[in-house]
Every structure is written in C-alpha cells, then in structure tokens.
PDB file of N, CA and C in Angstrom:
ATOM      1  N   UNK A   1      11.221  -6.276  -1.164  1.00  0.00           N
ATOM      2  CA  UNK A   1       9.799  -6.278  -1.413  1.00  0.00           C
ATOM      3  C   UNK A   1       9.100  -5.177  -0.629  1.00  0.00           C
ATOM      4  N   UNK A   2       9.671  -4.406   0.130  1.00  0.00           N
ATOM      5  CA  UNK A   2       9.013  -4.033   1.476  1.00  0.00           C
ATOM      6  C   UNK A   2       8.968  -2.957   0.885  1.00  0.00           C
ATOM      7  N   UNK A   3       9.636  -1.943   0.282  1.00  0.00           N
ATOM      8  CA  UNK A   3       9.723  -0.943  -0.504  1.00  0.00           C
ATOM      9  C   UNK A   3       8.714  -1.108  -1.351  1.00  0.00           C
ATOM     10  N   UNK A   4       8.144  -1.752  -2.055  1.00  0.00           N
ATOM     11  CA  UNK A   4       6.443  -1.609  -2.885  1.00  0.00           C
ATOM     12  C   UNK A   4       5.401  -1.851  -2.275  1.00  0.00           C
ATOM     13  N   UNK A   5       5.440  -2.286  -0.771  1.00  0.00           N
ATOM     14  CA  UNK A   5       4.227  -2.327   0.063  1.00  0.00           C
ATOM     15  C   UNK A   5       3.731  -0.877   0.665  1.00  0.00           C
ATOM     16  N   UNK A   6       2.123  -0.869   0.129  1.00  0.00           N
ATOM     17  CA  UNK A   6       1.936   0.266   1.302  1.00  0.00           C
ATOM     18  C   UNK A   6       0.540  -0.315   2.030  1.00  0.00           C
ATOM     19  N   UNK A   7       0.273  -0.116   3.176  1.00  0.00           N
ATOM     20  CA  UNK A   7      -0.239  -0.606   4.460  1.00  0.00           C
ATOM     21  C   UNK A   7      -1.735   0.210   3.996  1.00  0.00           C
ATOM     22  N   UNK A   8      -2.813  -0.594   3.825  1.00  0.00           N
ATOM     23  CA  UNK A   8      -3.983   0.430   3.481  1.00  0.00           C
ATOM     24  C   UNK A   8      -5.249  -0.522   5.096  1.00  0.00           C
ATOM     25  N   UNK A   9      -5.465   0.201   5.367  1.00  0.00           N
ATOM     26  CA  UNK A   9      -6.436  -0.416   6.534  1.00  0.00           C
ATOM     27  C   UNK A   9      -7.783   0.334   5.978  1.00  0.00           C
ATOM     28  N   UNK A  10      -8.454  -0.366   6.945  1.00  0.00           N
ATOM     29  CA  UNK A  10     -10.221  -0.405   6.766  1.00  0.00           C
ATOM     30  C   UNK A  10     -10.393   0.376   8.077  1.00  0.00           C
ATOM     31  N   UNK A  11     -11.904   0.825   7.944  1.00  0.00           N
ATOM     32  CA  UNK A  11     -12.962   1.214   9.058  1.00  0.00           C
ATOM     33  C   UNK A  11     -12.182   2.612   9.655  1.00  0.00           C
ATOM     34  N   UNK A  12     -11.745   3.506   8.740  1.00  0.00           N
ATOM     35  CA  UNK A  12     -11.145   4.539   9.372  1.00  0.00           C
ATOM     36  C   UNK A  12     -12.499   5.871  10.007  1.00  0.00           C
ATOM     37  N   UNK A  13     -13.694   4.862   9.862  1.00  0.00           N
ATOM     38  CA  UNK A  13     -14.848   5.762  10.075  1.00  0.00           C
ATOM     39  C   UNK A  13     -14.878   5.102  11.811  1.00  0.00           C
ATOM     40  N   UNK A  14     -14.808   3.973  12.313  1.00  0.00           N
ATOM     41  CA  UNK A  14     -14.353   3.674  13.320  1.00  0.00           C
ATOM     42  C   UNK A  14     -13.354   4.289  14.163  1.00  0.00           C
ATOM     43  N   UNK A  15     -12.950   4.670  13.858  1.00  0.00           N
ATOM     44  CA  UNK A  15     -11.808   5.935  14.698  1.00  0.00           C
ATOM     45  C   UNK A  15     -11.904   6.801  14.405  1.00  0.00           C
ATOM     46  N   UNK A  16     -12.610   7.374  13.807  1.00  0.00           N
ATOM     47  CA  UNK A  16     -13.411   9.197  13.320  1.00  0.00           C
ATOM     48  C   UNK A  16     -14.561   8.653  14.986  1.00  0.00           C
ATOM     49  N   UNK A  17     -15.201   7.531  14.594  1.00  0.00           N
ATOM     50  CA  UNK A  17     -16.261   7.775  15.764  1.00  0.00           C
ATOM     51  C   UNK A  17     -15.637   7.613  17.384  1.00  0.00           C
ATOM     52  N   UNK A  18     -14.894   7.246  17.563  1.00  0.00           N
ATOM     53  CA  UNK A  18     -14.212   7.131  18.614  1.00  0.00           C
ATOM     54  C   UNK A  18     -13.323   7.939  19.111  1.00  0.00           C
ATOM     55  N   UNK A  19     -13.256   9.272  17.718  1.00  0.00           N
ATOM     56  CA  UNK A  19     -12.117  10.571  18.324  1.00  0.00           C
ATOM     57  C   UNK A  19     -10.384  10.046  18.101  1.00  0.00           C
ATOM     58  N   UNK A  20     -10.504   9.142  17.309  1.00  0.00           N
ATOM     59  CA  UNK A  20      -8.997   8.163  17.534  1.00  0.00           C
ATOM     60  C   UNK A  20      -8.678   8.958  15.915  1.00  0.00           C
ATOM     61  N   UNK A  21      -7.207   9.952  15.649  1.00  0.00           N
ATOM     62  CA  UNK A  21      -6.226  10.043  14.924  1.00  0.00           C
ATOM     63  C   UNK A  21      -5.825   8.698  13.943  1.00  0.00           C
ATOM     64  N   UNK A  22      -5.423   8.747  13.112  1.00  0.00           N
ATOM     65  CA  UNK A  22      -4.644   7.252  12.490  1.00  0.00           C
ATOM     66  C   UNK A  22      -3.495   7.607  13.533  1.00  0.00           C
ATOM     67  N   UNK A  23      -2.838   8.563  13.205  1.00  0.00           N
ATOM     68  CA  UNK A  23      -1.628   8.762  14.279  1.00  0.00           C
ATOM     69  C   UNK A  23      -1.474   8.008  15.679  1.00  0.00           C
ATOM     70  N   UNK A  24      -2.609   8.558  16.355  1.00  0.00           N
ATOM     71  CA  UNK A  24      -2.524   8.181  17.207  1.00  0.00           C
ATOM     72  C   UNK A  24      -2.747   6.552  17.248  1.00  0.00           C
ATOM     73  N   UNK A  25      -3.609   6.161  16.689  1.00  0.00           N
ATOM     74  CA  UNK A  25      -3.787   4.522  16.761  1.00  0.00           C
ATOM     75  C   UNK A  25      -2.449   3.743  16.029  1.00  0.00           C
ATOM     76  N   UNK A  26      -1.893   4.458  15.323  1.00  0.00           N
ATOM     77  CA  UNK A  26      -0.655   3.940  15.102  1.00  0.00           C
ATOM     78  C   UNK A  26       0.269   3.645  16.370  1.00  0.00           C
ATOM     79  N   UNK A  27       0.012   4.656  16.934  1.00  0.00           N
ATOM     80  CA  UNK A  27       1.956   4.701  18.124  1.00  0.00           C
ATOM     81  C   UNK A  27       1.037   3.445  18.859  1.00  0.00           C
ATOM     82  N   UNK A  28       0.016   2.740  19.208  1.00  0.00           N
ATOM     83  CA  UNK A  28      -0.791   1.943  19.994  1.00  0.00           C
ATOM     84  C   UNK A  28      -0.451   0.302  19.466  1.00  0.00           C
ATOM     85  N   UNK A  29      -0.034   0.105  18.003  1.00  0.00           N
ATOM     86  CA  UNK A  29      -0.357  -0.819  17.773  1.00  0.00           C
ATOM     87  C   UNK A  29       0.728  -2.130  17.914  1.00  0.00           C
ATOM     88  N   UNK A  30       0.212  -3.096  17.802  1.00  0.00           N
ATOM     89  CA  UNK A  30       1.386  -4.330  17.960  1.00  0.00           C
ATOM     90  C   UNK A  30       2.754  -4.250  17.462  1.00  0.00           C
ATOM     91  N   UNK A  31       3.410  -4.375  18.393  1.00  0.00           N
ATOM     92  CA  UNK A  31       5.370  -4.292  17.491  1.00  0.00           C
ATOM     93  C   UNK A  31       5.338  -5.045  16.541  1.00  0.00           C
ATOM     94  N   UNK A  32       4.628  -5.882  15.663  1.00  0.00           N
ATOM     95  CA  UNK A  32       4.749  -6.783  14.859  1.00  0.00           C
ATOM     96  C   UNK A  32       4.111  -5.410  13.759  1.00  0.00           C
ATOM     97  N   UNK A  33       3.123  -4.918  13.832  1.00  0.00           N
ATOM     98  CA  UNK A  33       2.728  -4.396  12.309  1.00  0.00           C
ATOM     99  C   UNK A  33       3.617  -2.843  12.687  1.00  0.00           C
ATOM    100  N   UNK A  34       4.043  -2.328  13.446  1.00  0.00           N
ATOM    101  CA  UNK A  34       5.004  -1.554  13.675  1.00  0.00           C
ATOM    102  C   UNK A  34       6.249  -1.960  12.728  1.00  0.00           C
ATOM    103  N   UNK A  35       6.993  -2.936  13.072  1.00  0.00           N
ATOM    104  CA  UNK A  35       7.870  -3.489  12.413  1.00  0.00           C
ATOM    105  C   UNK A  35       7.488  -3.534  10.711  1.00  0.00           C
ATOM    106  N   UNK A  36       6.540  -4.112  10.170  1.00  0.00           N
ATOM    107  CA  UNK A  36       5.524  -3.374   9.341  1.00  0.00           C
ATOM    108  C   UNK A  36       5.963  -2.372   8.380  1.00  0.00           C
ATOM    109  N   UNK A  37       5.305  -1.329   9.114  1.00  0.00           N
ATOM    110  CA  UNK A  37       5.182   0.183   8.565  1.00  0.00           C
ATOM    111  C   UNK A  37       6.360   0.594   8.903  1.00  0.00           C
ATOM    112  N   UNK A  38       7.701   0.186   9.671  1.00  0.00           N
ATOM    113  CA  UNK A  38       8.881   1.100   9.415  1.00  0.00           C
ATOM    114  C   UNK A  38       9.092   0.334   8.479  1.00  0.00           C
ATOM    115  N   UNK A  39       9.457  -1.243   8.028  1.00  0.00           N
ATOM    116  CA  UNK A  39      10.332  -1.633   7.056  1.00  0.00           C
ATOM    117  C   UNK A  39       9.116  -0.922   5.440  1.00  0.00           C
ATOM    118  N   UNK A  40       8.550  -0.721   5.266  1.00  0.00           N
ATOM    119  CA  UNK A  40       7.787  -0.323   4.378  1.00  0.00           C
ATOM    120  C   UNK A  40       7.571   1.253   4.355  1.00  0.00           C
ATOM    121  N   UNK A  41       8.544   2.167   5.010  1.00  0.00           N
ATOM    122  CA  UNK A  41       9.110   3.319   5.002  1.00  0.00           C
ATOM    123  C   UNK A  41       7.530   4.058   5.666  1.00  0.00           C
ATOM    124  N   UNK A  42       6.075   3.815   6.615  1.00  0.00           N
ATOM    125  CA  UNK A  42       5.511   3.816   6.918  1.00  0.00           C
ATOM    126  C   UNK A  42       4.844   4.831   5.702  1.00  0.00           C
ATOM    127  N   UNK A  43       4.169   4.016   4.694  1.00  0.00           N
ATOM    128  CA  UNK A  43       3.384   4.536   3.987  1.00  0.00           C
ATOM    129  C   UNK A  43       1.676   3.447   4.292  1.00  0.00           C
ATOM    130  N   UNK A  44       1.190   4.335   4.901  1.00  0.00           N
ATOM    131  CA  UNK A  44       0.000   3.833   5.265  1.00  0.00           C
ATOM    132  C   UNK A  44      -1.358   4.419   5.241  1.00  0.00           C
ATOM    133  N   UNK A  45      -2.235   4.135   4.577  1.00  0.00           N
ATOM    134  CA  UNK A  45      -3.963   4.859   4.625  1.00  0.00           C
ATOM    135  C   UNK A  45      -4.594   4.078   5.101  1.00  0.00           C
ATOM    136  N   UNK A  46      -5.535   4.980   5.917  1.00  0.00           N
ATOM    137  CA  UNK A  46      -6.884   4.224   6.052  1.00  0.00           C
ATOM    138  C   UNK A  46      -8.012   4.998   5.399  1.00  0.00           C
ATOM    139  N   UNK A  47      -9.011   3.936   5.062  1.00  0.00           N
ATOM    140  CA  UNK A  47     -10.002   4.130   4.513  1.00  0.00           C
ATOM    141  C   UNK A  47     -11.288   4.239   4.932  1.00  0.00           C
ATOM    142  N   UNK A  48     -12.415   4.789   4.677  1.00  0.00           N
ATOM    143  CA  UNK A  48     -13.780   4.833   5.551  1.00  0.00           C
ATOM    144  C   UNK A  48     -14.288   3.975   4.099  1.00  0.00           C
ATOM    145  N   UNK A  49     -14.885   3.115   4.790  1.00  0.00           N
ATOM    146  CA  UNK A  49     -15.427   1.951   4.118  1.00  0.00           C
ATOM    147  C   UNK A  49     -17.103   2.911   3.775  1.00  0.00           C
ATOM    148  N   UNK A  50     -17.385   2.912   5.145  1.00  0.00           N
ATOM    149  CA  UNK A  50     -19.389   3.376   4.965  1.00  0.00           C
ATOM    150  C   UNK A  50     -19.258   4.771   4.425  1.00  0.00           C
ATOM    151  N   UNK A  51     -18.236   5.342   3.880  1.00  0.00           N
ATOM    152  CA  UNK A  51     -19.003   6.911   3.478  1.00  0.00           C
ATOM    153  C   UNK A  51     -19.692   6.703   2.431  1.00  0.00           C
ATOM    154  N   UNK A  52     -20.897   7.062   2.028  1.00  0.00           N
ATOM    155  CA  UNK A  52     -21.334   7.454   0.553  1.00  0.00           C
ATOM    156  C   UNK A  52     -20.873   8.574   0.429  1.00  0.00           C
ATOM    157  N   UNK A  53     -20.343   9.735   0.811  1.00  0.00           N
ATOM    158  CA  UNK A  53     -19.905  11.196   0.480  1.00  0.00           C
ATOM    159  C   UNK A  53     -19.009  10.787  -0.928  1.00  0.00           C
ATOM    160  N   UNK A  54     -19.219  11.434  -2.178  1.00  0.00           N
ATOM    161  CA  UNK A  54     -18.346  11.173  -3.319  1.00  0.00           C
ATOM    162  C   UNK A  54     -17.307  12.001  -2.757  1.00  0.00           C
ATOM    163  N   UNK A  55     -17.616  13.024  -1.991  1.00  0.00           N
ATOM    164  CA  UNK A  55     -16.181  14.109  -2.257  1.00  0.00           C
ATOM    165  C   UNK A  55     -14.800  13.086  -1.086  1.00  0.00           C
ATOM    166  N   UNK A  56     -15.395  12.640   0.051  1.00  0.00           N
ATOM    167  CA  UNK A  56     -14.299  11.629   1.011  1.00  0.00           C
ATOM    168  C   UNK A  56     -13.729  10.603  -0.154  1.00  0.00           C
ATOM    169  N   UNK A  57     -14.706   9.940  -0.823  1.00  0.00           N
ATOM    170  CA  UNK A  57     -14.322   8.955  -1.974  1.00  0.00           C
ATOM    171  C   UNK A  57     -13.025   9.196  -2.500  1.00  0.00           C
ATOM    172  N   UNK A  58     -13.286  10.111  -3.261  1.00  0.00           N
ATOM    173  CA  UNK A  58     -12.709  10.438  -3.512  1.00  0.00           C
ATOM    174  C   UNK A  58     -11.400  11.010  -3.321  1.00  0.00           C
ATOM    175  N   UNK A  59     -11.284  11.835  -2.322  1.00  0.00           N
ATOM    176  CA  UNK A  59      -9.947  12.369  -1.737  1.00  0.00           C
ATOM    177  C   UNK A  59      -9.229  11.247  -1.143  1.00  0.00           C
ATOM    178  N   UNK A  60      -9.699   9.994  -1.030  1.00  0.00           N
ATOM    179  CA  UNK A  60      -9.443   8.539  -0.043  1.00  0.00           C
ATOM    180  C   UNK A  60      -8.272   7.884  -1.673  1.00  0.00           C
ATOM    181  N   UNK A  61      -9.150   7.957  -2.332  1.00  0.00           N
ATOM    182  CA  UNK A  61      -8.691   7.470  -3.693  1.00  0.00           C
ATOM    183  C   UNK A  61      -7.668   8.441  -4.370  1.00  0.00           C
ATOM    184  N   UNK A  62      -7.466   9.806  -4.428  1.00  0.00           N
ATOM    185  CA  UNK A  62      -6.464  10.422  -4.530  1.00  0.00           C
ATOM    186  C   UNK A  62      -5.529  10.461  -3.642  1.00  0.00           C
ATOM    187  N   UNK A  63      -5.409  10.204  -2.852  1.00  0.00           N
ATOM    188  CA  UNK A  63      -4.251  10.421  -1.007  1.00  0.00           C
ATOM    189  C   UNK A  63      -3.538   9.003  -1.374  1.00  0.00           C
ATOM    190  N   UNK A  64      -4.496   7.931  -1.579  1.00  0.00           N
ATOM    191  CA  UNK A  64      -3.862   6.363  -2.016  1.00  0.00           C
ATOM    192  C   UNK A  64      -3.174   6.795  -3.515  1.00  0.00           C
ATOM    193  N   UNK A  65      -3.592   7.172  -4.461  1.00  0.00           N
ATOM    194  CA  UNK A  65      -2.695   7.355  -5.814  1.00  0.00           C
ATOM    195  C   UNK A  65      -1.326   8.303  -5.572  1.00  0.00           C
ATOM    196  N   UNK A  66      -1.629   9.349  -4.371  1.00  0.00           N
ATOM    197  CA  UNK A  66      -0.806  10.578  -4.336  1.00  0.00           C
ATOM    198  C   UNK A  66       1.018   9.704  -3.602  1.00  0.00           C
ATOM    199  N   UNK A  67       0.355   8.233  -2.716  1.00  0.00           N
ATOM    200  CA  UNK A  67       1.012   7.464  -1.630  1.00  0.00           C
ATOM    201  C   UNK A  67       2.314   6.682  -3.069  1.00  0.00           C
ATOM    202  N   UNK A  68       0.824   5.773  -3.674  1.00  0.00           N
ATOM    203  CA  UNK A  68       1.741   5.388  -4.913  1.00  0.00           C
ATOM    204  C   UNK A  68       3.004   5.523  -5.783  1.00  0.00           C
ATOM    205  N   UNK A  69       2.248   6.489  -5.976  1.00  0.00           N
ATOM    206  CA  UNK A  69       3.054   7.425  -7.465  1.00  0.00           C
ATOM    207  C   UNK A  69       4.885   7.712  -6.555  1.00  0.00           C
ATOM    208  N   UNK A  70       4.738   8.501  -5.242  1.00  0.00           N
ATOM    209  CA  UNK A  70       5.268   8.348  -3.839  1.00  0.00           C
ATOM    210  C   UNK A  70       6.634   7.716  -4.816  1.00  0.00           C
ATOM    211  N   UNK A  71       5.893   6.397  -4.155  1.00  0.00           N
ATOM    212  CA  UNK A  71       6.442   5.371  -3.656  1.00  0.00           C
ATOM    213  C   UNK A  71       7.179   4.720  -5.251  1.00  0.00           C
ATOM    214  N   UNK A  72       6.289   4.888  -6.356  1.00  0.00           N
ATOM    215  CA  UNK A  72       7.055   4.619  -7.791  1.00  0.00           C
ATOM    216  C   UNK A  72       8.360   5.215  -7.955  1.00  0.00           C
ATOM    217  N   UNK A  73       8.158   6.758  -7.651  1.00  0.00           N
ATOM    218  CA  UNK A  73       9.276   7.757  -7.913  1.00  0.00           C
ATOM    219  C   UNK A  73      10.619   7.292  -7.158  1.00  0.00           C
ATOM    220  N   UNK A  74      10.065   7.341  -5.959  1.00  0.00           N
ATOM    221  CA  UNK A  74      11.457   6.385  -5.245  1.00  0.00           C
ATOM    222  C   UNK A  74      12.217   5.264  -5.592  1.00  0.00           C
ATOM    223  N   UNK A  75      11.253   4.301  -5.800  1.00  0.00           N
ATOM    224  CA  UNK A  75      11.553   3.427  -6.822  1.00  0.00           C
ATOM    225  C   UNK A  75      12.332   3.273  -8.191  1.00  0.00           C
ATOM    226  N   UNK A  76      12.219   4.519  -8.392  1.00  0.00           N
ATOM    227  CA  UNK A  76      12.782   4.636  -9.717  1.00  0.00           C
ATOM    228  C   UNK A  76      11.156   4.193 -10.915  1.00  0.00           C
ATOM    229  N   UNK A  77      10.524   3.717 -10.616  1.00  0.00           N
ATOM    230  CA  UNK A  77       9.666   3.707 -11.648  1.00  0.00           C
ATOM    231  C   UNK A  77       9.847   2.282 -11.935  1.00  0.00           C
ATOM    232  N   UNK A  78      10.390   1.413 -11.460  1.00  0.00           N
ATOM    233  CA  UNK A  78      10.804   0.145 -11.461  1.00  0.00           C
ATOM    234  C   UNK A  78      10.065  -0.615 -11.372  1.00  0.00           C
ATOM    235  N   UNK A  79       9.606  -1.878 -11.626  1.00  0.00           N
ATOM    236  CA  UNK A  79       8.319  -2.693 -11.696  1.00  0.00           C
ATOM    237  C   UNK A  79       9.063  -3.702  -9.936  1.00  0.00           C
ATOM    238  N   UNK A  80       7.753  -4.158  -9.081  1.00  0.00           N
ATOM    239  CA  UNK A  80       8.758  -5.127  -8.416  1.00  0.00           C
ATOM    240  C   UNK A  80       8.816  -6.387  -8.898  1.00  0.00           C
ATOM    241  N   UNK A  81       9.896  -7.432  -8.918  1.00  0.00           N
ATOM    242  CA  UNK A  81      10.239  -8.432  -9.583  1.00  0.00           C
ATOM    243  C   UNK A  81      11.370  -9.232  -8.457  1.00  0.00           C
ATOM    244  N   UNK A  82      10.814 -10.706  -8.441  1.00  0.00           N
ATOM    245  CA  UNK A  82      11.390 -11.036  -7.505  1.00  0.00           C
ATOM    246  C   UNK A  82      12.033 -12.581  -8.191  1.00  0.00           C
ATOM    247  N   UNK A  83      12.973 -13.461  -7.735  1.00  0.00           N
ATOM    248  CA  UNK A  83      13.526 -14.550  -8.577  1.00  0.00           C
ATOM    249  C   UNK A  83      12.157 -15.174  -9.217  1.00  0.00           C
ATOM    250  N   UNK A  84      10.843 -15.519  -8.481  1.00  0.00           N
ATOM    251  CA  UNK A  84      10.122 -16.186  -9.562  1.00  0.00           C
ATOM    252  C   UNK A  84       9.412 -15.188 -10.422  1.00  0.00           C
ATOM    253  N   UNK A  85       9.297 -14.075 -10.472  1.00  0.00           N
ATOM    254  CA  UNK A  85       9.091 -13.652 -11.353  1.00  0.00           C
ATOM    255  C   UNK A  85      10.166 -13.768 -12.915  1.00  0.00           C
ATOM    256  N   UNK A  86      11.113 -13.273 -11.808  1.00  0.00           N
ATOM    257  CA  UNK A  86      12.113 -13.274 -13.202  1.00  0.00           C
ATOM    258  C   UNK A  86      12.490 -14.712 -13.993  1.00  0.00           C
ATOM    259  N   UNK A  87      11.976 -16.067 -13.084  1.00  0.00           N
ATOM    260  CA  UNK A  87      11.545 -17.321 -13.858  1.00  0.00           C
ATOM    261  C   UNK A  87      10.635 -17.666 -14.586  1.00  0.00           C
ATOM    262  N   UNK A  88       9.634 -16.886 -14.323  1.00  0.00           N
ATOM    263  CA  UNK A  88       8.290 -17.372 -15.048  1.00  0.00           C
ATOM    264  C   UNK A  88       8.359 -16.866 -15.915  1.00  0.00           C
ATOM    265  N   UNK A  89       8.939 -15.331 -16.352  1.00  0.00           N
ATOM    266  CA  UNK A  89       9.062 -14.549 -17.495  1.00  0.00           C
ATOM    267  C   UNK A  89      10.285 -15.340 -18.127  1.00  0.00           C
ATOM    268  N   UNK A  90      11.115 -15.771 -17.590  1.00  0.00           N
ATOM    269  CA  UNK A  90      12.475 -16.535 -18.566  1.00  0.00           C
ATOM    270  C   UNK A  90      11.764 -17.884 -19.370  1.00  0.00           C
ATOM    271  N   UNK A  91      10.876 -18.718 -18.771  1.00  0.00           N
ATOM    272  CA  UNK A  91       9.997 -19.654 -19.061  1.00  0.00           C
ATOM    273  C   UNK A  91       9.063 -19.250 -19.982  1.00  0.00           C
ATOM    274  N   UNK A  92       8.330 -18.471 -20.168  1.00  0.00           N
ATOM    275  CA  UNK A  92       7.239 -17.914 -20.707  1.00  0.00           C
ATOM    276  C   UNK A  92       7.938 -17.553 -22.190  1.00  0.00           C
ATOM    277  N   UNK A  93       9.265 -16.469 -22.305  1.00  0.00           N
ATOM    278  CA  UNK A  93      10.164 -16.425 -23.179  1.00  0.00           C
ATOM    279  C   UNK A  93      10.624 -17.253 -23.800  1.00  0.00           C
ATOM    280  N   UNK A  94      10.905 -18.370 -23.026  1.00  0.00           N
ATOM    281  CA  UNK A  94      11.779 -20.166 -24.215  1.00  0.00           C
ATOM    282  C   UNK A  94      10.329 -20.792 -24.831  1.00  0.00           C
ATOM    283  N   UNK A  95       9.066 -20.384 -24.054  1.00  0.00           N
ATOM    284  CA  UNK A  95       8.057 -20.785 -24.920  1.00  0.00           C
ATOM    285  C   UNK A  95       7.773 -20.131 -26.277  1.00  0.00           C
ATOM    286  N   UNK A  96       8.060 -19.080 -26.154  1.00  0.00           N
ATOM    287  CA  UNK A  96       7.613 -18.093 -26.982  1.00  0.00           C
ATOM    288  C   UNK A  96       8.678 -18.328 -28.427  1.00  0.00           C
ATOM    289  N   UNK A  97      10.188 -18.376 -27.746  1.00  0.00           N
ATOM    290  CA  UNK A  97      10.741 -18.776 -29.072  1.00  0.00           C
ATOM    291  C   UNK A  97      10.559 -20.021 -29.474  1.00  0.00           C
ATOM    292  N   UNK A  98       9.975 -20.828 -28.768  1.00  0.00           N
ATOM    293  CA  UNK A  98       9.812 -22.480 -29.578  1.00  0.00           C
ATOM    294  C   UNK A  98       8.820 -22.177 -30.585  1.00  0.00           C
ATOM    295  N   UNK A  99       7.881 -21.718 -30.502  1.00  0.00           N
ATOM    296  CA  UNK A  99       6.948 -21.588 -31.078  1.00  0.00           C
ATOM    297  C   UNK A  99       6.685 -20.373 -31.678  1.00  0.00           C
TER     298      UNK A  99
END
C-alpha cells in the first residue's frame, strides 16, 4: 500500500514565515512519520493553504500531479487493490451475473 501513498502536509506558508525549508523540517520530525516517508519512497508536498497568488496555486497543484503521475509510472500504471477490494469487485460481479 505504501507505494501509492504520498505524504501532502498543510501550512507550508508557516515555515516560509519562520525561514524553515520542508527539508529541513523534515530531518526534525518524529521517527514515526519518518518511518512514513521512507516506506512511501519519501514522496511528500507541502502546501500553502492562505496563498491567494493563482500562479503558487497553481505550481502547488502541478508539483502534486508532477509527484503522482511519479509515482503511477513506477507503479506500472496499476490501480491499488487490496484483498477487499478484490472482494467487493468479485461480489459486485456474482451480482451482476444474477441479474
């Protein structure tokens, strides 16, 4: 599963005001979301929540699609699917031929 997660955080205008890197607030943070972002091959954004600037908007929203797409290709393009998925769709299917 960890392979289709990517780590998107908030208030990256909060550490613009404080002079704080994502980088750097990364190497800082709890071994638990560390553990995190390596098993999830550390694909991670943050976002500035308060900009009205369309052009940040934007580049925030392309950098997240650019992370994606990433992360599809590696994937193989593969949907993720896990045993209940692949039950509910086997279920959903015996409905479908009953009827």
């Amino acid at each position: 599963m960890m392979k289709y997660i990517v780590v998107l955080l908030t208030r990256k205008d909060q550490l613009e005001d404080d002079g704080i890197s994502l980088d750097e607030y990364l190497s800082e943070v709890p071994q638990f979301l560390s553990d995190i972002l390596e098993k999830c091959d550390h694909r991670v954004i943050a976002f500035n929540n308060k900009s009205k600037d369309v052009q940040i908007n934007w580049r925030q929203t392309t950098d997240l699609l650019k992370i994606i797409e990433k992360m599809k290709a590696k994937n193989g393009y593969k949907p993720f699917t896990n045993n209940l998925t692949d039950r509910v769709k086997k279920v959903v299917e015996e409905d479908r031929m009953k009827n």
